[in-house]
C-alpha atoms as a PDB file:
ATOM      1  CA  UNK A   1     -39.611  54.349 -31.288  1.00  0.00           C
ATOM      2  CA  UNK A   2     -36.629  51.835 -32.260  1.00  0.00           C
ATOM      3  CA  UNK A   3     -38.288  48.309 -31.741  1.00  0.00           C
ATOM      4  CA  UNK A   4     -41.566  47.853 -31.980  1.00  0.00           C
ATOM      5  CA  UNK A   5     -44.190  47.097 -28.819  1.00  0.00           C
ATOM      6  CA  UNK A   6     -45.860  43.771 -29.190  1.00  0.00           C
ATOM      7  CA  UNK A   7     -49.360  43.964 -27.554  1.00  0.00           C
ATOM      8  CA  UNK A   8     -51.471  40.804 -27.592  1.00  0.00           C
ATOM      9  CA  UNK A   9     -55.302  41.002 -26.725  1.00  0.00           C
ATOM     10  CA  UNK A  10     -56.609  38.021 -25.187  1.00  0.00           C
ATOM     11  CA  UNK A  11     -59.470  36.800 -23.322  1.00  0.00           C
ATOM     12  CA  UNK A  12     -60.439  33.303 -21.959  1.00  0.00           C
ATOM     13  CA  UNK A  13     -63.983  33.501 -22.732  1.00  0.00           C
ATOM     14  CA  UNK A  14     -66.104  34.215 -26.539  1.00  0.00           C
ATOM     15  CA  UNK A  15     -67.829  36.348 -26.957  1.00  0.00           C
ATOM     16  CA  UNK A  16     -66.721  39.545 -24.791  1.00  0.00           C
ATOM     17  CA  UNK A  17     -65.531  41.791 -28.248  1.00  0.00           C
ATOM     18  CA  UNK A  18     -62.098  40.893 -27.795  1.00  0.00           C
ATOM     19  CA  UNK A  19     -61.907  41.603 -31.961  1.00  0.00           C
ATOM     20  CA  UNK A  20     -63.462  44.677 -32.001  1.00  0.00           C
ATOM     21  CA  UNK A  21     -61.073  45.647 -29.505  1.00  0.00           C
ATOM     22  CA  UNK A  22     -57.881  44.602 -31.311  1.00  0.00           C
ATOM     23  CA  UNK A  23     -59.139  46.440 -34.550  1.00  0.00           C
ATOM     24  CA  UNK A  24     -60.296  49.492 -33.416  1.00  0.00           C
ATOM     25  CA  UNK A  25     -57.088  49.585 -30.102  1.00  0.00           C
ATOM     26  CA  UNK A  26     -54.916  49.125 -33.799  1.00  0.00           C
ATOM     27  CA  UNK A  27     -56.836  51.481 -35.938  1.00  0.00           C
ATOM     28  CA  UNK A  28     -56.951  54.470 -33.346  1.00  0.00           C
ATOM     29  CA  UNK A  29     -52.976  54.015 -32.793  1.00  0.00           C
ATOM     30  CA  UNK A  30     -52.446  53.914 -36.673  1.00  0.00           C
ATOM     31  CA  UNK A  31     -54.615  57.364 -36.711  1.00  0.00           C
ATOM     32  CA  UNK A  32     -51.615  58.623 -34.236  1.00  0.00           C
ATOM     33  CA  UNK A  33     -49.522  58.449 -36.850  1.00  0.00           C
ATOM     34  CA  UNK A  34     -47.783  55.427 -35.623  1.00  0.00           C
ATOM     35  CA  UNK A  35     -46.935  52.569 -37.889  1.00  0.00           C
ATOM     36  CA  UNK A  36     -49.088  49.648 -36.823  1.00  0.00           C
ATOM     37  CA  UNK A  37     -49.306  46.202 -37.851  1.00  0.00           C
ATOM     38  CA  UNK A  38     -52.410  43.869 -37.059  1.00  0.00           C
ATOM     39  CA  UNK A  39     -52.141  40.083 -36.709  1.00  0.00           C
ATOM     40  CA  UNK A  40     -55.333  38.071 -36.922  1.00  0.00           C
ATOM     41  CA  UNK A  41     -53.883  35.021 -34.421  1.00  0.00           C
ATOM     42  CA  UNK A  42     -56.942  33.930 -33.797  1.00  0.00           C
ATOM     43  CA  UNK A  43     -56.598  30.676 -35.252  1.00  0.00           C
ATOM     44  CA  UNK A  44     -60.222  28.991 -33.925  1.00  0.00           C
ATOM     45  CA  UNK A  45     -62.393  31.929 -35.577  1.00  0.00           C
ATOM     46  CA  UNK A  46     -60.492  34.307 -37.688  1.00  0.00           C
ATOM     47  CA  UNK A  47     -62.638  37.284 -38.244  1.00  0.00           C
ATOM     48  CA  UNK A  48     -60.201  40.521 -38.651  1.00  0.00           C
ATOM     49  CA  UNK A  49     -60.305  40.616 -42.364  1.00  0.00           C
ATOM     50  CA  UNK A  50     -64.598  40.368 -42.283  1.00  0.00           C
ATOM     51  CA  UNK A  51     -64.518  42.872 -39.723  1.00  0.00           C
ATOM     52  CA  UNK A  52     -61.986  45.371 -41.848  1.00  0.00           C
ATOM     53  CA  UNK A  53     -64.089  44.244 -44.949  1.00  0.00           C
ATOM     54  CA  UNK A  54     -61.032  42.584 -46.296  1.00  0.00           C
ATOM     55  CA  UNK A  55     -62.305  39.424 -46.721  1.00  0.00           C
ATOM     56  CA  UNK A  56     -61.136  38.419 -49.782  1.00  0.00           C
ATOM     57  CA  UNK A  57     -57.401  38.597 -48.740  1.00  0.00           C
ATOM     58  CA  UNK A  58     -55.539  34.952 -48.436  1.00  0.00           C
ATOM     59  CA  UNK A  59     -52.256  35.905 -47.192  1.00  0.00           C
ATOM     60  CA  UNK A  60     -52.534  34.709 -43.448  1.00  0.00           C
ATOM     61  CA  UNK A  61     -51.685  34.112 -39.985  1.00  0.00           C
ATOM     62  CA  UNK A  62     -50.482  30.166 -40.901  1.00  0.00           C
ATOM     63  CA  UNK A  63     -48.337  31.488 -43.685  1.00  0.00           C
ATOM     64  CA  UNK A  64     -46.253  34.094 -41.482  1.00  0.00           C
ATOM     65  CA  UNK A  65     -45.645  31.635 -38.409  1.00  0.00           C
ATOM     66  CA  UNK A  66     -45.203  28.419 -40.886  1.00  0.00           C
ATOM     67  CA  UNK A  67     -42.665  29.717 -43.850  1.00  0.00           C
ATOM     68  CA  UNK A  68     -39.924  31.700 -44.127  1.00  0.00           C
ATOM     69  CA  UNK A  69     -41.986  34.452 -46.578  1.00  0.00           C
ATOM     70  CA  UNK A  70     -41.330  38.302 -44.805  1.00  0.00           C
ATOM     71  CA  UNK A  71     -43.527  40.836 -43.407  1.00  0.00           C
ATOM     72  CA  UNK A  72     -43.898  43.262 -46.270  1.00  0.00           C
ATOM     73  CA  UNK A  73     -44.422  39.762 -48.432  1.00  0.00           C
ATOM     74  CA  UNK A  74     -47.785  38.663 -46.114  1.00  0.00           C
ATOM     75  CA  UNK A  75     -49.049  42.464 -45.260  1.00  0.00           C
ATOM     76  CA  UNK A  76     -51.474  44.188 -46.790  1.00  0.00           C
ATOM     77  CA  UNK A  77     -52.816  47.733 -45.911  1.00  0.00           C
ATOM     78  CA  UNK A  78     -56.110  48.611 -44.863  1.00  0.00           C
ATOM     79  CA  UNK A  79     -57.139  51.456 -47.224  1.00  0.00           C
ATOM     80  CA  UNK A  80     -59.072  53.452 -45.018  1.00  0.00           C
ATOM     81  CA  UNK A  81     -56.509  53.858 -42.535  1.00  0.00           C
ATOM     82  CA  UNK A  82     -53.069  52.605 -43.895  1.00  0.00           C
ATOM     83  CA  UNK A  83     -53.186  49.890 -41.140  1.00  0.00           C
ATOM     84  CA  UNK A  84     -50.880  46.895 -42.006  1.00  0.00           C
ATOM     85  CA  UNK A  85     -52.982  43.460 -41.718  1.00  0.00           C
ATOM     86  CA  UNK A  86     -51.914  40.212 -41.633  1.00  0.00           C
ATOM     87  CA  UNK A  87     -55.318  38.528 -41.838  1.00  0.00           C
ATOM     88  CA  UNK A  88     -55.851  34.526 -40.927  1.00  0.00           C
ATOM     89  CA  UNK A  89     -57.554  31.959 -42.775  1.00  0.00           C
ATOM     90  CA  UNK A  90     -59.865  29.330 -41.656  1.00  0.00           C
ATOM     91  CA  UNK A  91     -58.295  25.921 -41.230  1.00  0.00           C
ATOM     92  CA  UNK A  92     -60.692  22.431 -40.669  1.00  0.00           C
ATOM     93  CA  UNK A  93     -58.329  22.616 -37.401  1.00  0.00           C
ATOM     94  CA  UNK A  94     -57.137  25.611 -35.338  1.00  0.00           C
ATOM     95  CA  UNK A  95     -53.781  25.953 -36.626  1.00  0.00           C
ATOM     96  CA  UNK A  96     -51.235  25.717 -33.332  1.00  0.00           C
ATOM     97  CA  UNK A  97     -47.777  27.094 -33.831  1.00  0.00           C
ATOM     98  CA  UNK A  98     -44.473  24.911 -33.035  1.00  0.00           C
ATOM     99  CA  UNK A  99     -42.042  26.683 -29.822  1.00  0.00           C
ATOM    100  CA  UNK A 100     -39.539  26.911 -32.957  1.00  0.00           C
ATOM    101  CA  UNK A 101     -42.251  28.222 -35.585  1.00  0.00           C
ATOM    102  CA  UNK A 102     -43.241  31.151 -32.711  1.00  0.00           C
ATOM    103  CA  UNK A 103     -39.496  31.859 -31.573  1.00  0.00           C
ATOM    104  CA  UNK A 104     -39.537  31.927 -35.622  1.00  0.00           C
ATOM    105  CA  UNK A 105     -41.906  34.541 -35.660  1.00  0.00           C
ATOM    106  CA  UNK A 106     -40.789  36.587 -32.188  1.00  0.00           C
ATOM    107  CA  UNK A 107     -37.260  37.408 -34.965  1.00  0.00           C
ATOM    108  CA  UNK A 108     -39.084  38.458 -37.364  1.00  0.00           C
ATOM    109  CA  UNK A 109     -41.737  40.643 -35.280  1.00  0.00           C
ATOM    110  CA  UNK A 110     -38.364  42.055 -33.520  1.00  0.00           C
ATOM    111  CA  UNK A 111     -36.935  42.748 -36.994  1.00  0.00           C
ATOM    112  CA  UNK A 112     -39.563  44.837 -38.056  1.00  0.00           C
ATOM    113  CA  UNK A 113     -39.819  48.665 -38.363  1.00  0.00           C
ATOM    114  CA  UNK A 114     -43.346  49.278 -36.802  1.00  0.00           C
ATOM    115  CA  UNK A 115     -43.851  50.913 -33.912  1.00  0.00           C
ATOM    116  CA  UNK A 116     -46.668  48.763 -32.463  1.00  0.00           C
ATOM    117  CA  UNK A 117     -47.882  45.212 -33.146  1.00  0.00           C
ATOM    118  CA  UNK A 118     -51.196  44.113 -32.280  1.00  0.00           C
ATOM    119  CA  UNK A 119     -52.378  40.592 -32.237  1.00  0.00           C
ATOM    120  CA  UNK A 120     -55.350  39.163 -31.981  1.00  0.00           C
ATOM    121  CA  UNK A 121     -55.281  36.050 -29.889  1.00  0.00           C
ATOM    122  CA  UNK A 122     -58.051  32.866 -29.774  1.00  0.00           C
ATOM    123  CA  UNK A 123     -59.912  32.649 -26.774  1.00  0.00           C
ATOM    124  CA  UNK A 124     -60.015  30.286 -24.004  1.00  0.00           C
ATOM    125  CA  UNK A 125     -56.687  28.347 -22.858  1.00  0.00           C
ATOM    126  CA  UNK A 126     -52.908  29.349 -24.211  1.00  0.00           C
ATOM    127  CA  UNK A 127     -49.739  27.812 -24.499  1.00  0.00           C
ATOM    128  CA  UNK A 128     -47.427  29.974 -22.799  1.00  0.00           C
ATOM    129  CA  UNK A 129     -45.276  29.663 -26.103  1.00  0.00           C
ATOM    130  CA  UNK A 130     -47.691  31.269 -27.884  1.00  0.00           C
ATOM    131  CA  UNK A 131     -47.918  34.554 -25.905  1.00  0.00           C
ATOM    132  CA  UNK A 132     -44.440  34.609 -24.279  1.00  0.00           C
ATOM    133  CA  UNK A 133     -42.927  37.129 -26.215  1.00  0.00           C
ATOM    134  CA  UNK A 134     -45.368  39.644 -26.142  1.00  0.00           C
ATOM    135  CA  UNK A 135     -44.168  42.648 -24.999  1.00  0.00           C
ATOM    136  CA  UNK A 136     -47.997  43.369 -23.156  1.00  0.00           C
ATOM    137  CA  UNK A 137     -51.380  41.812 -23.147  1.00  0.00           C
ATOM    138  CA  UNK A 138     -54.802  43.186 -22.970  1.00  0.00           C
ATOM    139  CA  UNK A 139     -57.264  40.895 -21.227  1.00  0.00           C
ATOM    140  CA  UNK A 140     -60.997  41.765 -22.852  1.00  0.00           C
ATOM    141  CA  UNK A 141     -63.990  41.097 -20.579  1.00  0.00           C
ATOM    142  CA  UNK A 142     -67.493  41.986 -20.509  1.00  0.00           C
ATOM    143  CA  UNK A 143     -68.411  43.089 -16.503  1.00  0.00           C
ATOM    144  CA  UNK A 144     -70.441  39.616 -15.600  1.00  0.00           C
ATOM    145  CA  UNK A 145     -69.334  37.041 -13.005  1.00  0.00           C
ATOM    146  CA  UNK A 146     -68.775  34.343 -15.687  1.00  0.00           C
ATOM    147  CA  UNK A 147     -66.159  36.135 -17.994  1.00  0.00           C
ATOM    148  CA  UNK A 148     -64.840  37.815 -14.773  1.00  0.00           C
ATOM    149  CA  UNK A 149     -64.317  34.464 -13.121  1.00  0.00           C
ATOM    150  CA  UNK A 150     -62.493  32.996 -16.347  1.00  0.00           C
ATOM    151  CA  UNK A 151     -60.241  36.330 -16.881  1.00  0.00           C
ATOM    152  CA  UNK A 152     -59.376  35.465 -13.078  1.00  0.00           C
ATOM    153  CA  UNK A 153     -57.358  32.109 -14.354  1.00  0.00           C
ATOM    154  CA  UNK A 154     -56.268  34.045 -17.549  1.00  0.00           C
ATOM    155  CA  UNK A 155     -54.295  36.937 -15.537  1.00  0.00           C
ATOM    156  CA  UNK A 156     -52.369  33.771 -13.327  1.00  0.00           C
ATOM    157  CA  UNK A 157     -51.084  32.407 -16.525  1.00  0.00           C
ATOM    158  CA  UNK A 158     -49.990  35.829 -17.475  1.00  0.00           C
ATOM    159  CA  UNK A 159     -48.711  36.407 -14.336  1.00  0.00           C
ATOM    160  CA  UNK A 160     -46.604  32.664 -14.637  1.00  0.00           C
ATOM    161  CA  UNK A 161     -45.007  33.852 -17.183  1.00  0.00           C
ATOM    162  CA  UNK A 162     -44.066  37.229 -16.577  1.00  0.00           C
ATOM    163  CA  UNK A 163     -45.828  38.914 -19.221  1.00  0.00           C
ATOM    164  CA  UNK A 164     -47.111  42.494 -18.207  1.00  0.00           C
ATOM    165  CA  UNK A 165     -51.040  42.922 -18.417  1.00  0.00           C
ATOM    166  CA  UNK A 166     -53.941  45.302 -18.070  1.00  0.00           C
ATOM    167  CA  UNK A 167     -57.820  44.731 -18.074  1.00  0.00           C
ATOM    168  CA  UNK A 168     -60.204  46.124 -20.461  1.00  0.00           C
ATOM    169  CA  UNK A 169     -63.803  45.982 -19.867  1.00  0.00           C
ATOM    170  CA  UNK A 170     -65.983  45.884 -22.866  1.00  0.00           C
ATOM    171  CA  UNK A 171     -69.540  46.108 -23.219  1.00  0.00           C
ATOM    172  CA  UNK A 172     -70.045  48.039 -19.965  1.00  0.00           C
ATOM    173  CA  UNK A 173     -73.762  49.290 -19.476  1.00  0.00           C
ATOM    174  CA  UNK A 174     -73.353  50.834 -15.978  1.00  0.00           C
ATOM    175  CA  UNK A 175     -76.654  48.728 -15.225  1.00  0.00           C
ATOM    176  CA  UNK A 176     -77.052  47.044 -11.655  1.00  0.00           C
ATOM    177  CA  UNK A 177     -76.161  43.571 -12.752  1.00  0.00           C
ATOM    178  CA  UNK A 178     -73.120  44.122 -13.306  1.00  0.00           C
ATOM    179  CA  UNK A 179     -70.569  43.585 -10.951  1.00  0.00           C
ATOM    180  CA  UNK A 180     -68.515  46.965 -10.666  1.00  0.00           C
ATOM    181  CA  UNK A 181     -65.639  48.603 -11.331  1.00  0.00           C
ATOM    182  CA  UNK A 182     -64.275  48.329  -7.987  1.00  0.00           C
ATOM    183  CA  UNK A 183     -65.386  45.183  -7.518  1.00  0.00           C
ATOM    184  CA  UNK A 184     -63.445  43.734 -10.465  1.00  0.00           C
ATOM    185  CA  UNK A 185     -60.361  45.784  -9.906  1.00  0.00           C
ATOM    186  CA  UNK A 186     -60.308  44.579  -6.286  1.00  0.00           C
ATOM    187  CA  UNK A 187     -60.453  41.044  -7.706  1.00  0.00           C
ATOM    188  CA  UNK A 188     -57.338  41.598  -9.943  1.00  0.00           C
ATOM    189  CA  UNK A 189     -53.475  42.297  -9.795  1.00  0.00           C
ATOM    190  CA  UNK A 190     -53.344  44.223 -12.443  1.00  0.00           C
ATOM    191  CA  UNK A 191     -54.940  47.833 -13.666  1.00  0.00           C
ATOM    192  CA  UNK A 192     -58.201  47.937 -15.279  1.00  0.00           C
ATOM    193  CA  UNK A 193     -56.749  50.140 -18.455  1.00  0.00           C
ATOM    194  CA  UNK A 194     -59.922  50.782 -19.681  1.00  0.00           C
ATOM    195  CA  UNK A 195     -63.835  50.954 -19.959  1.00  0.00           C
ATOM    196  CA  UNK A 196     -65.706  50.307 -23.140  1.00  0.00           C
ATOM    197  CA  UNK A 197     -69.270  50.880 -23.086  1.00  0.00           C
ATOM    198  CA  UNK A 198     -72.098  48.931 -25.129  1.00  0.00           C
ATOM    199  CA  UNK A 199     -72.629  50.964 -28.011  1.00  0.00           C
ATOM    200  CA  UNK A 200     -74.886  50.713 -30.817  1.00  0.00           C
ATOM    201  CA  UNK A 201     -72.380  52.225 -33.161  1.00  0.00           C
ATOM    202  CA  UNK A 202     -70.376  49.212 -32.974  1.00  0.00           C
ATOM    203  CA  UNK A 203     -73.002  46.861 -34.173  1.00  0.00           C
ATOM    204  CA  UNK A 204     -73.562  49.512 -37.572  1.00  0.00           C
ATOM    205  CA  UNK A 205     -69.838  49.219 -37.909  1.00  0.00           C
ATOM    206  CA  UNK A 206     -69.219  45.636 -37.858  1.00  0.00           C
ATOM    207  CA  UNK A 207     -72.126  45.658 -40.444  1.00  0.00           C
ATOM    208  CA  UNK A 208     -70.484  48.267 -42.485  1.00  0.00           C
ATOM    209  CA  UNK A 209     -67.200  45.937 -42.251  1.00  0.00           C
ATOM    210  CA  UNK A 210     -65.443  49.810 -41.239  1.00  0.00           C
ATOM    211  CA  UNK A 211     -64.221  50.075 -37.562  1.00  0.00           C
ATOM    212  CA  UNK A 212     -66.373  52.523 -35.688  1.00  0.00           C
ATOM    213  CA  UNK A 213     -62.831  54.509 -34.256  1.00  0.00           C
ATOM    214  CA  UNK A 214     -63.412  55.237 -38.235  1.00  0.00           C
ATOM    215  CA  UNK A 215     -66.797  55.382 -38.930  1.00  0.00           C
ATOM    216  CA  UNK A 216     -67.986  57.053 -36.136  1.00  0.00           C
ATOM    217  CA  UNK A 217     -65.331  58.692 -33.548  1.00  0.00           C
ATOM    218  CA  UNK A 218     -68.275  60.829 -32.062  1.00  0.00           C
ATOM    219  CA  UNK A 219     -69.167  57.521 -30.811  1.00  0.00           C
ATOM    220  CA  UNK A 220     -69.096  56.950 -26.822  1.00  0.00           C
ATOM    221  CA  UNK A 221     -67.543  53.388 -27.765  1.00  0.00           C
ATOM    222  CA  UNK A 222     -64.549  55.123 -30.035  1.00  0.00           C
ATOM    223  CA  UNK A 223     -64.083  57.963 -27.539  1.00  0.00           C
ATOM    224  CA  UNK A 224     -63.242  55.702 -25.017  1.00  0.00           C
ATOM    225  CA  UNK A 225     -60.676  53.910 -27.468  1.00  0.00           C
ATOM    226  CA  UNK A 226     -59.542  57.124 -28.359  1.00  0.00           C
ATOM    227  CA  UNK A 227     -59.006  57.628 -24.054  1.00  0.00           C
ATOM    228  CA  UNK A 228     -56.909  53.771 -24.274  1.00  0.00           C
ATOM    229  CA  UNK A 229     -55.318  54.680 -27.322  1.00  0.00           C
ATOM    230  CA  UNK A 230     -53.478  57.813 -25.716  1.00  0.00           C
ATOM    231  CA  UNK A 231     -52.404  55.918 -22.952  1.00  0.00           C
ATOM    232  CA  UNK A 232     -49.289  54.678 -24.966  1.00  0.00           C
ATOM    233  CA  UNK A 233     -46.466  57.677 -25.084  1.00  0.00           C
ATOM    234  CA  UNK A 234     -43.935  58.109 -27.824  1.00  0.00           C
ATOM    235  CA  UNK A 235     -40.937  55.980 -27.396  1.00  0.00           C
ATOM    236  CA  UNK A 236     -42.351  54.546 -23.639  1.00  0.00           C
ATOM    237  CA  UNK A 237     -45.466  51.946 -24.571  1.00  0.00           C
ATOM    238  CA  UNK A 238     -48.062  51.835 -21.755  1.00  0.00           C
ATOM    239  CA  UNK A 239     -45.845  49.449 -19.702  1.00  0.00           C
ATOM    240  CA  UNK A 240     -46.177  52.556 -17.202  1.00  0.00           C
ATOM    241  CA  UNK A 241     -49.748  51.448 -16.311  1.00  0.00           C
ATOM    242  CA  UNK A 242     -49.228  47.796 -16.919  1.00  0.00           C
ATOM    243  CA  UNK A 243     -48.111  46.112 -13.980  1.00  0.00           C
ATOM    244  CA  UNK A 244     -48.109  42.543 -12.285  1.00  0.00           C
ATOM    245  CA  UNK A 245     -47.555  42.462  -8.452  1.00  0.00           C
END
């Protein structure tokens, strides 16, 4: 695919499954046979290694962003699915990256030989620095007024700074209070890439510390990954359906 597509998932409010996203968006490429690497940036709650049930792991986000040390140095692989994790490690402090310590990191992403690069952002407000080189983000919201409202200011900043972006609506119920579909994509600039709905399976997965695009792909939840997943084409990315007006 020659260099590799940098996809951050983001959100501006806690609490919408922007994780579970990330993990299972990276798992479900990795089971395309691409050659996926997963960043826990989530410097405020780092959960990706819990959630993967790789816990014990202290090689992390700090140490890739803050040192010279390589990929294949911080890295390690996800047995059940040969994902590449760079997990991150709870700090007294969210740790905030330098402009040089990201440009740092943007060379050594670019460097790489992976095909796609998924990071896992914090929530709430960014520093454009911090998501400027990403080649496309993935805004996670659950269908309510509230986390609508705040993905609303999220998608400007995007916008600001040129970075390419989809939505991704999690959690989805198809009940009445919800605002819907058309609603939300009237509301928004960009595409809504995909629909997630609230699925038990999930929960038993995060238990199980195994993504459910793993555990269970009969799932409604991983079929619908499975449906985002195959949105990005060999050698092209999803850029197609990402798009700011």
């Amino acid at each position: 695919m020659g260099k590799p597509l940098i996809i951050g998932v983001i959100s501006q409010k806690g609490g919408v499954g922007k994780t579970t996203v990330a993990v299972n968006l990276a798992v479900a490429l990795r089971m395309r046979d691409y050659k996926v690497l997963l960043i826990d940036g989530d410097t405020s709650n780092p959960s990706i290694g819990i959630d993967l049930g790789m816990e014990d792991e202290n090689r992390g986000y700090k140490e890739l962003v803050a040192t010279n040390a390589p990929l294949d140095k911080l890295a390690s692989i996800h047995g059940a699915s040969g994902l590449h994790v760079i997990t991150g490690t709870l700090h007294t402090r969210p740790f905030i990256p330098l402009r040089s310590q990201v440009s740092r990191l943007e060379k050594k992403l670019r460097k790489s030989s992976y095909d796609f690069i998924v990071i896992d952002s914090p929530p709430g407000y960014h520093n454009d620095d911090e998501f400027g080189f990403w080649d496309e983000a993935v805004i996670v919201s659950t269908p309510d007024m509230p986390a609508i409202t705040a993905c609303l200011r999220l998608e400007q900043t995007l916008s600001k700074a040129k970075v390419k972006h989809s939505l991704v609506l999690n959690m989805v119920r198809g009940r009445r209070y919800e605002l819907r579909q058309d609603e939300i994509q009237d509301a928004f600039s960009c595409k809504i890439a995909g629909v997630l709905p609230a699925d038990d399976a999930v929960n038993s997965a995060l238990a199980e510390r195994i993504p459910v695009f793993l555990s269970n792909k009969g799932a409604s939840f991983s079929k619908a990954m499975g449906r985002l997943s195959s949105r990005y084409g060999k050698g092209t990315g999803i850029s197609r359906i990402f798009r700011v007006k």
